[in-house]
Protein backbone atom coordinates (compact mmCIF):
# COMPACT_ATOMS: atom_id res chain seq x y z
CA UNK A 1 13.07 -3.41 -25.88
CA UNK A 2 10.47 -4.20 -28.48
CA UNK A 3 7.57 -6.75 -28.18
CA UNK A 4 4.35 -7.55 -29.96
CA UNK A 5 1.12 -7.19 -28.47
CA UNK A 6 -1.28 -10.30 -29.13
CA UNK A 7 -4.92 -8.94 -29.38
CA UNK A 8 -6.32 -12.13 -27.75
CA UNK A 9 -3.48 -12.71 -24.95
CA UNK A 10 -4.88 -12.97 -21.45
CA UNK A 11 -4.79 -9.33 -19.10
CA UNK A 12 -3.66 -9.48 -15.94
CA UNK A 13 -3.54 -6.35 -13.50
CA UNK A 14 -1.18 -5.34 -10.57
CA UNK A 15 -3.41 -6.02 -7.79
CA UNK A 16 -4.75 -10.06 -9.37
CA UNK A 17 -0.97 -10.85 -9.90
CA UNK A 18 0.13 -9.33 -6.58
CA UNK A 19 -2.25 -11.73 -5.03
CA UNK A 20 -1.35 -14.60 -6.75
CA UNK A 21 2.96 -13.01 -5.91
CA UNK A 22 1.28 -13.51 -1.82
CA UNK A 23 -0.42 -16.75 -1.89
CA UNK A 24 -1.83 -19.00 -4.93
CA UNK A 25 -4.54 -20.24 -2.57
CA UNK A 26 -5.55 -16.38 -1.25
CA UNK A 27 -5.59 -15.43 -4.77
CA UNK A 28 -7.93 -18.83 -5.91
CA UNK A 29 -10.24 -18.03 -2.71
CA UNK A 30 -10.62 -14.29 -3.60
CA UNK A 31 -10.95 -15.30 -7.71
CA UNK A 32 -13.55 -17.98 -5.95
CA UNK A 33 -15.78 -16.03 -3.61
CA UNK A 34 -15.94 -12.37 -4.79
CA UNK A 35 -14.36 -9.75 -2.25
CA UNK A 36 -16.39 -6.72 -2.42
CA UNK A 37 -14.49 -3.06 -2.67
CA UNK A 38 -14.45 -1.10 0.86
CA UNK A 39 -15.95 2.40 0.78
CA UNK A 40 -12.65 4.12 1.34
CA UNK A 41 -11.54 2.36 -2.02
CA UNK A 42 -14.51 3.41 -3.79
CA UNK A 43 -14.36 6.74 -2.65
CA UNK A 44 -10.68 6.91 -3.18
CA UNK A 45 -11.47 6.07 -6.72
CA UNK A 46 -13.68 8.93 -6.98
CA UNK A 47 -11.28 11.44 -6.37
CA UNK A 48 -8.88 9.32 -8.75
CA UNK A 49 -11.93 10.18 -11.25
CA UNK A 50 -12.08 14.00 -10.24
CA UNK A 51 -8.16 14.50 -10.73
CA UNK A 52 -8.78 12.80 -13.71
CA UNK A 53 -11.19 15.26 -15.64
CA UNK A 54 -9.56 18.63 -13.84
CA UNK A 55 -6.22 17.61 -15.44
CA UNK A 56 -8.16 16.97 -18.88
CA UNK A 57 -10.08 20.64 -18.56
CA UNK A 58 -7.03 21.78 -17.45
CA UNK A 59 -4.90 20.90 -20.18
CA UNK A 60 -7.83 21.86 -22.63
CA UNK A 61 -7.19 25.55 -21.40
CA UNK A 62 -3.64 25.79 -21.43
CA UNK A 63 -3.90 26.58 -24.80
CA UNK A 64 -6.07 29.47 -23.91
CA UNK A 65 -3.82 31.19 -21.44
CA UNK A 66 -4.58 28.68 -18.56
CA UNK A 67 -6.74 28.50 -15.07
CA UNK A 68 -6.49 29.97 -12.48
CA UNK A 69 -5.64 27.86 -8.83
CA UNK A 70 -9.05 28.48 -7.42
CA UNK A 71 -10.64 27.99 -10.86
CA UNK A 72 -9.07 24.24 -10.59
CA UNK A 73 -10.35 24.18 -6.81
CA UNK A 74 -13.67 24.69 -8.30
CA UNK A 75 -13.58 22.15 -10.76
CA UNK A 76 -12.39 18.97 -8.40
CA UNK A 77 -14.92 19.81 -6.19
CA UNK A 78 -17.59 19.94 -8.84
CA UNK A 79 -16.27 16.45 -10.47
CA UNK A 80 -16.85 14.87 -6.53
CA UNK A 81 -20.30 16.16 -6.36
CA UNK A 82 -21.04 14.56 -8.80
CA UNK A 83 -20.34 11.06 -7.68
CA UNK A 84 -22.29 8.54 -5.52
CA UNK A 85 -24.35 10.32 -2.08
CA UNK A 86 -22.83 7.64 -0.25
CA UNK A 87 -19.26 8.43 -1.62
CA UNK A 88 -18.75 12.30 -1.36
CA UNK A 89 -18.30 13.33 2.12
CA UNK A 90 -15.08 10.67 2.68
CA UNK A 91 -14.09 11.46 -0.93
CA UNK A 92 -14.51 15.58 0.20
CA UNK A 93 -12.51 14.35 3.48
CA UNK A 94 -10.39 12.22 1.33
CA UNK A 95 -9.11 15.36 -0.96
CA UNK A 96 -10.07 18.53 0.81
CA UNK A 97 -6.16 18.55 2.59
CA UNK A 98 -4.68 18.82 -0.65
CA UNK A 99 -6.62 20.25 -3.04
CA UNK A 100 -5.38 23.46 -3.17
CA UNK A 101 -2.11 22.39 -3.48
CA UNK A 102 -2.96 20.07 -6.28
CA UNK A 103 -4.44 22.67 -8.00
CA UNK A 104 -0.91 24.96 -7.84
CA UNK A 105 0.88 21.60 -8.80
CA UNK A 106 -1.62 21.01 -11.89
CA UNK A 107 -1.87 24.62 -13.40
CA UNK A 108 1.66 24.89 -13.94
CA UNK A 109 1.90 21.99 -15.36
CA UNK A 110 2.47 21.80 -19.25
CA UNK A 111 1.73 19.07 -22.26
CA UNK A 112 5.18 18.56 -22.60
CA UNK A 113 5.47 17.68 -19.11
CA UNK A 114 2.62 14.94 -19.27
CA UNK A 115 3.74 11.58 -20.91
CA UNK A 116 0.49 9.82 -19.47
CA UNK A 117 -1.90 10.20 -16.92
CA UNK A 118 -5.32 8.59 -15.73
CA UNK A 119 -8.23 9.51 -18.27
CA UNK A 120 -5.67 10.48 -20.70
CA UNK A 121 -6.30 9.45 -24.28
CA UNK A 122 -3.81 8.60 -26.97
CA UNK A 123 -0.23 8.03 -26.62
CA UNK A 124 -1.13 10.19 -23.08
CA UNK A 125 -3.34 7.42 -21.54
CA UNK A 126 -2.42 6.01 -18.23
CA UNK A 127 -3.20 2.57 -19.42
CA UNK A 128 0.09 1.22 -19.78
CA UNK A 129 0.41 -2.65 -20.89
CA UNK A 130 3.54 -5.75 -21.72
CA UNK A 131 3.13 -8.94 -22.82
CA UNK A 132 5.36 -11.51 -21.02
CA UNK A 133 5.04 -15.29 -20.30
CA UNK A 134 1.94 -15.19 -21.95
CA UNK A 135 -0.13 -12.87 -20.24
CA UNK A 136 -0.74 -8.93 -20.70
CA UNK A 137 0.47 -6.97 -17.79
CA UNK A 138 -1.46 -3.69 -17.50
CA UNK A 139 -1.79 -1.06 -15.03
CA UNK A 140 -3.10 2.71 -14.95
CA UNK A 141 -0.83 5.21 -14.13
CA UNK A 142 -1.69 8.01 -12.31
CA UNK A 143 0.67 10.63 -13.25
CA UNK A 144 3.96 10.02 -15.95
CA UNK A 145 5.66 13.06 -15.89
CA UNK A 146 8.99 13.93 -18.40
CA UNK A 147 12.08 15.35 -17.08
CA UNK A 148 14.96 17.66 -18.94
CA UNK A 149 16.34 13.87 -19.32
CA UNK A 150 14.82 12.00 -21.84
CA UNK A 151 16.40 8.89 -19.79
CA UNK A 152 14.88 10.09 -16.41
CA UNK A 153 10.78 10.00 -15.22
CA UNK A 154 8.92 11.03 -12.96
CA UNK A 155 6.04 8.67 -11.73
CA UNK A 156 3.06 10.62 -9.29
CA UNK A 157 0.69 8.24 -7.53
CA UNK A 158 -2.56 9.47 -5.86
CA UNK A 159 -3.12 7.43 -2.52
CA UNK A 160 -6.64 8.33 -0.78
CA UNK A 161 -6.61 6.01 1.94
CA UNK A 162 -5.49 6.06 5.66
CA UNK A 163 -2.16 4.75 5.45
CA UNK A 164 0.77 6.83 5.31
CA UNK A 165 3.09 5.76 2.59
CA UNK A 166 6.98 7.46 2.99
CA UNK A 167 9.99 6.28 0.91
CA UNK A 168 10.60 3.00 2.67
CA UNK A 169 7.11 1.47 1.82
CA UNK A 170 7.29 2.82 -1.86
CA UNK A 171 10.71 1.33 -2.51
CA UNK A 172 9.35 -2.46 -0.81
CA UNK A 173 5.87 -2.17 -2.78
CA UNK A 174 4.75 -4.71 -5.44
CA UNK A 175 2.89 -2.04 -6.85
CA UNK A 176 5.57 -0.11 -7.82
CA UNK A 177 7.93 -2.53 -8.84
CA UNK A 178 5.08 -3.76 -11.03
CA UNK A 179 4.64 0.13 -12.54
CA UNK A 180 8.03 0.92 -13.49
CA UNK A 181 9.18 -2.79 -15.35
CA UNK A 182 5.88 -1.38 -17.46
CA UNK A 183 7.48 1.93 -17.90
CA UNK A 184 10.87 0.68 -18.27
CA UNK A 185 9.62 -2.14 -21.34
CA UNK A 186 7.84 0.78 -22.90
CA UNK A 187 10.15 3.75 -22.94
CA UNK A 188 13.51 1.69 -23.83
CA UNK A 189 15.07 4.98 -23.85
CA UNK A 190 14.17 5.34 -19.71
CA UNK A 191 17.31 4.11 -17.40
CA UNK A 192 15.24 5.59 -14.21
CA UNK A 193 12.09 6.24 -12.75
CA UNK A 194 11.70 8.73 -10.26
CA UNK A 195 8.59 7.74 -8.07
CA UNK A 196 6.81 9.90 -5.33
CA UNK A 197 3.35 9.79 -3.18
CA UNK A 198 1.05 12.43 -2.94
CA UNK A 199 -1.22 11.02 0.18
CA UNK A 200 -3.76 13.35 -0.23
CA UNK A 201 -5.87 13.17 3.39
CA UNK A 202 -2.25 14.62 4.41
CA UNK A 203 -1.11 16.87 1.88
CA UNK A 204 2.18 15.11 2.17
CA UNK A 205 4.68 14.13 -0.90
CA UNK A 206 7.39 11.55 -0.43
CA UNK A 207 10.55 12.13 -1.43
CA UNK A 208 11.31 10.35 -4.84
CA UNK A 209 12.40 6.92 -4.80
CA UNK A 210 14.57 5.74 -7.90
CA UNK A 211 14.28 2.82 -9.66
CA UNK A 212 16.87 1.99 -11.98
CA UNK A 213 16.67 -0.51 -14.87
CA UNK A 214 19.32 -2.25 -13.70
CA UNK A 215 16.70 -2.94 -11.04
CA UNK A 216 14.62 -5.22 -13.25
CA UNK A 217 16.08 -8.28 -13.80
CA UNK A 218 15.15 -9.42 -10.07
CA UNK A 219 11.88 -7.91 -10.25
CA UNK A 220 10.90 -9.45 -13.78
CA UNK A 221 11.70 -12.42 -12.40
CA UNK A 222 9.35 -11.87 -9.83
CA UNK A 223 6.95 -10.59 -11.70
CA UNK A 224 7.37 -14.21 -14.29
CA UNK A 225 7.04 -16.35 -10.84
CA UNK A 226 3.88 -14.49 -9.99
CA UNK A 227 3.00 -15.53 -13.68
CA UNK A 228 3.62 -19.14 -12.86
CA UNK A 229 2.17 -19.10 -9.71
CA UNK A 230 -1.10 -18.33 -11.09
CA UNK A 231 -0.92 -20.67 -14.04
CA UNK A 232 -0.02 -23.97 -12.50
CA UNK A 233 0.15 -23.28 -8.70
CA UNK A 234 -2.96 -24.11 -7.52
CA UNK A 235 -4.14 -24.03 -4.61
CA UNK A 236 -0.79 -24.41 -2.70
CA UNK A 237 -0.56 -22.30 0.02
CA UNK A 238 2.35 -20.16 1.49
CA UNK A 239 1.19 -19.44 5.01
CA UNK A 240 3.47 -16.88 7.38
CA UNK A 241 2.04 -15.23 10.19
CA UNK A 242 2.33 -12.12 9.27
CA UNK A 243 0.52 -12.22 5.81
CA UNK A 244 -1.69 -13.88 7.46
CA UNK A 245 -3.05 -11.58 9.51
CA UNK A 246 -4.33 -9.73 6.61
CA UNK A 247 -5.57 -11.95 4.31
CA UNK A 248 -8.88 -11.00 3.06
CA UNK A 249 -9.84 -14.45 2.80
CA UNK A 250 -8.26 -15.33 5.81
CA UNK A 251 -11.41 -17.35 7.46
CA UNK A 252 -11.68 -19.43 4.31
CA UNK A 253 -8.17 -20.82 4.24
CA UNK A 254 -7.73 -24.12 5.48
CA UNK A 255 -4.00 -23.11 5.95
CA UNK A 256 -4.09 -20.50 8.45
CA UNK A 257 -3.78 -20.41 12.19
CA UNK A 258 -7.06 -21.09 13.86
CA UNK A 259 -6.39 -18.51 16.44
CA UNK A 260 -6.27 -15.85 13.25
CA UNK A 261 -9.22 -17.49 11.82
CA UNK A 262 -11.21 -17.03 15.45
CA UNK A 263 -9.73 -13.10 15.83
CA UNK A 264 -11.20 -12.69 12.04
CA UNK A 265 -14.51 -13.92 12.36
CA UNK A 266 -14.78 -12.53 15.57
CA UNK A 267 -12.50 -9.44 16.24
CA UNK A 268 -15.26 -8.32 19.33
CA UNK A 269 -14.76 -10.99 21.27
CA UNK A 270 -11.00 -11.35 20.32
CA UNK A 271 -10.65 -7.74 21.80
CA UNK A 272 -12.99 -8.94 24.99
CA UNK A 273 -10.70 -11.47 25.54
CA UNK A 274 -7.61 -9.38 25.17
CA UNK A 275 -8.79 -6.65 27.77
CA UNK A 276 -9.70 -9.39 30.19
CA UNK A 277 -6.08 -11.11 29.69
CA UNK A 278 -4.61 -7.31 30.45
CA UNK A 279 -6.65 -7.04 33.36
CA UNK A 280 -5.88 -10.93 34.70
CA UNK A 281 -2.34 -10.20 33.79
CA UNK A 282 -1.87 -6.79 35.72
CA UNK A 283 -3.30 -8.37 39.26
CA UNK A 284 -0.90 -11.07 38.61
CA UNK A 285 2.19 -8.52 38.74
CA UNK A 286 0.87 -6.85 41.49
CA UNK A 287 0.25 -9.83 43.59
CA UNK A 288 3.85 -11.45 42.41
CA UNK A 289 5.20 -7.35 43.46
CA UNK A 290 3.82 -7.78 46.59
CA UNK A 291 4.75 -11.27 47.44
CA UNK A 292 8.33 -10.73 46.34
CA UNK A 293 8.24 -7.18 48.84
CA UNK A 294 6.85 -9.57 51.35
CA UNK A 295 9.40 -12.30 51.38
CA UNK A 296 12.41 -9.85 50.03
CA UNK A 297 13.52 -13.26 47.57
CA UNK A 298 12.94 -12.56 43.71
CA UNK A 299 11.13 -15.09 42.32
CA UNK A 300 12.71 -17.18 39.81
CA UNK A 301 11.57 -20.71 37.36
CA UNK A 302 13.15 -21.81 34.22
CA UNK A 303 15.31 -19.14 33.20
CA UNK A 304 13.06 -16.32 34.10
CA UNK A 305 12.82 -14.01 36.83
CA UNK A 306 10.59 -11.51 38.50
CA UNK A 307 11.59 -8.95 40.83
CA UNK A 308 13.32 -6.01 41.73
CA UNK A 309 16.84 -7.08 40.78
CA UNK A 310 16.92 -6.37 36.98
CA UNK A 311 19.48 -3.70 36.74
CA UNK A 312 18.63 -0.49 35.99
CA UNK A 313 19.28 3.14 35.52
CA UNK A 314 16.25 4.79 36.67
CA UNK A 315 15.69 5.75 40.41
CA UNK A 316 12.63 4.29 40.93
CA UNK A 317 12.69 0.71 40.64
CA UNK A 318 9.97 -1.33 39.17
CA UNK A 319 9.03 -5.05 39.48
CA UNK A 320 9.30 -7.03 35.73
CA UNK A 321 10.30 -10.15 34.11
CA UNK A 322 13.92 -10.93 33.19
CA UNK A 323 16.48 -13.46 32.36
CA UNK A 324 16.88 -15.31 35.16
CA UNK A 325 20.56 -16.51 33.06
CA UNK A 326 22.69 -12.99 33.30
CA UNK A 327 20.16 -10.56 34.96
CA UNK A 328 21.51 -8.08 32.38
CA UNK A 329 19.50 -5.52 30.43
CA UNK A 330 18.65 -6.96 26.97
């Protein structure tokens, strides 16, 4: 599929228009008050920087015969030291798993494997963009990689943080979905993208998940509501619990449940409060255990029970709520 590129259309990245994809008014509070970047993002985006400039010096020497696994070792560690005092230890912790096992991966690597990658220039850059709906899409790719399939790629994506990212997560991610409806508008040749994780504090590589173009229609559509959303939604907000919860703006949003907004602003006293509730809750069940021992009669009010008379298959029996209705194991 062909398109022009505007030079004065508006550019929108993956992470803006995933906000705006969430919640209009989380993405106007966030464009509003300025969220600043958490120091395992910033030091993730130091090793980004590292794997950057080793792939560049190491495709520089291929042409010379090539480095050597350690020599690559080396050179990643030299790029971190160079970054911010505050950064390098968590961005040392971040890579040190996997660096050696990068470095394997990126030596045998060739230019005609690399289609783009991060700090690549040229037709190679990881900058990837589309215009749609008025708007520029862009997003840098970490790693484009060719297969012996001109219709088939393979897309590598650094992640630096805590969170352990399998197939499951890849396959339900904006982020990616957002990636390959890039790839897929600028290589029309492409029918699939094969797309993996490297989390790097693990050493550990997903298996590849495959999006087809087929794929795309639902997720450009998506991607054009996101569009919308941002141009003439507002402030309307779509509340659910469980974005909630983790909405960086969360204690700003008139929307939101005021027990979230309390557990926000104050997560200390939230967790006070829950350890107190354990402990209230725990001499409850023993004093209900004992009373029901005492008098030998379960103790039962609107639908609910507490006893011993749940059935069940271990030996030792143990006193807990259950449906007053059938008694049966749920």
């Amino acid at each position: 599929m062909s398109f022009d590129i505007v030079d004065d259309i508006p550019a929108i990245d993956r992470s803006t228009l995933e906000r705006w994809s969430e919640c209009p008014l989380q993405a106007s509070l966030c464009e509003q008050h300025r969220q600043s970047v958490d120091m395992i993002a910033q030091s993730g985006e130091l090793v980004h920087q590292a794997f950057s400039e080793t792939l560049k010096y190491v495709m520089a020497a291929h042409v010379d015969g090539g480095l050597a696994a350690e020599e690559i070792v080396d050179y990643v560690l030299k790029e971190l030291s160079c970054g911010r005092a505050d950064l390098i230890m968590d961005a040392y912790d971040a890579v040190r798993p996997s660096v050696r096992a990068w470095a394997y991966f990126a030596r045998n690597l060739t230019p005609s494997h690399i289609m783009r990658f991060d700090g690549g220039k040229g037709a190679r850059s990881g900058q990837i963009a589309y215009d749609v709906s008025g708007v520029r899409l862009t997003c840098e790719l970490d790693l484009l990689m060719a297969t012996q399939s001109p219709e088939v790629v393979h897309l590598i994506d650094y992640k630096t943080g805590w969170k352990r990212w399998n197939e499951d997560t890849v396959a339900k991610s904006f982020q990616f979905r957002f990636y390959t409806l890039l790839i897929f508008e600028n290589y029309p040749e492409c029918q699939s993208i094969r797309v993996s994780i490297w989390n790097t504090r693990y050493n550990q590589r997903t298996y590849s998940v495959e999006f087809r173009r087929d794929d795309m229609v639902m997720i450009k559509s998506m991607i054009i509501q996101a569009i919308g959303a941002k141009n003439y939604g507002g402030n309307k907000a779509w509340p659910a619990r469980d974005k909630c919860e983790i909405c960086p703006v969360l204690n700003r949003c008139a929307a939101a449940d005021e027990d979230l907004k309390d557990i926000a602003a104050n997560p200390e006293q939230a967790l006070t409060q829950l350890v107190l509730l354990e402990q209230k809750s725990e001499a409850i069940r023993k004093s209900l255990e004992n009373l029901v021992k005492t008098t030998g009669r379960e103790i039962v009010v609107n639908g609910s029970a507490f006893g011993f008379a749940k059935p069940k298959r271990t030996q030792k029996p143990k006193a807990e709520i259950y449906s007053a209705a059938t008694g049966d194991d749920e």
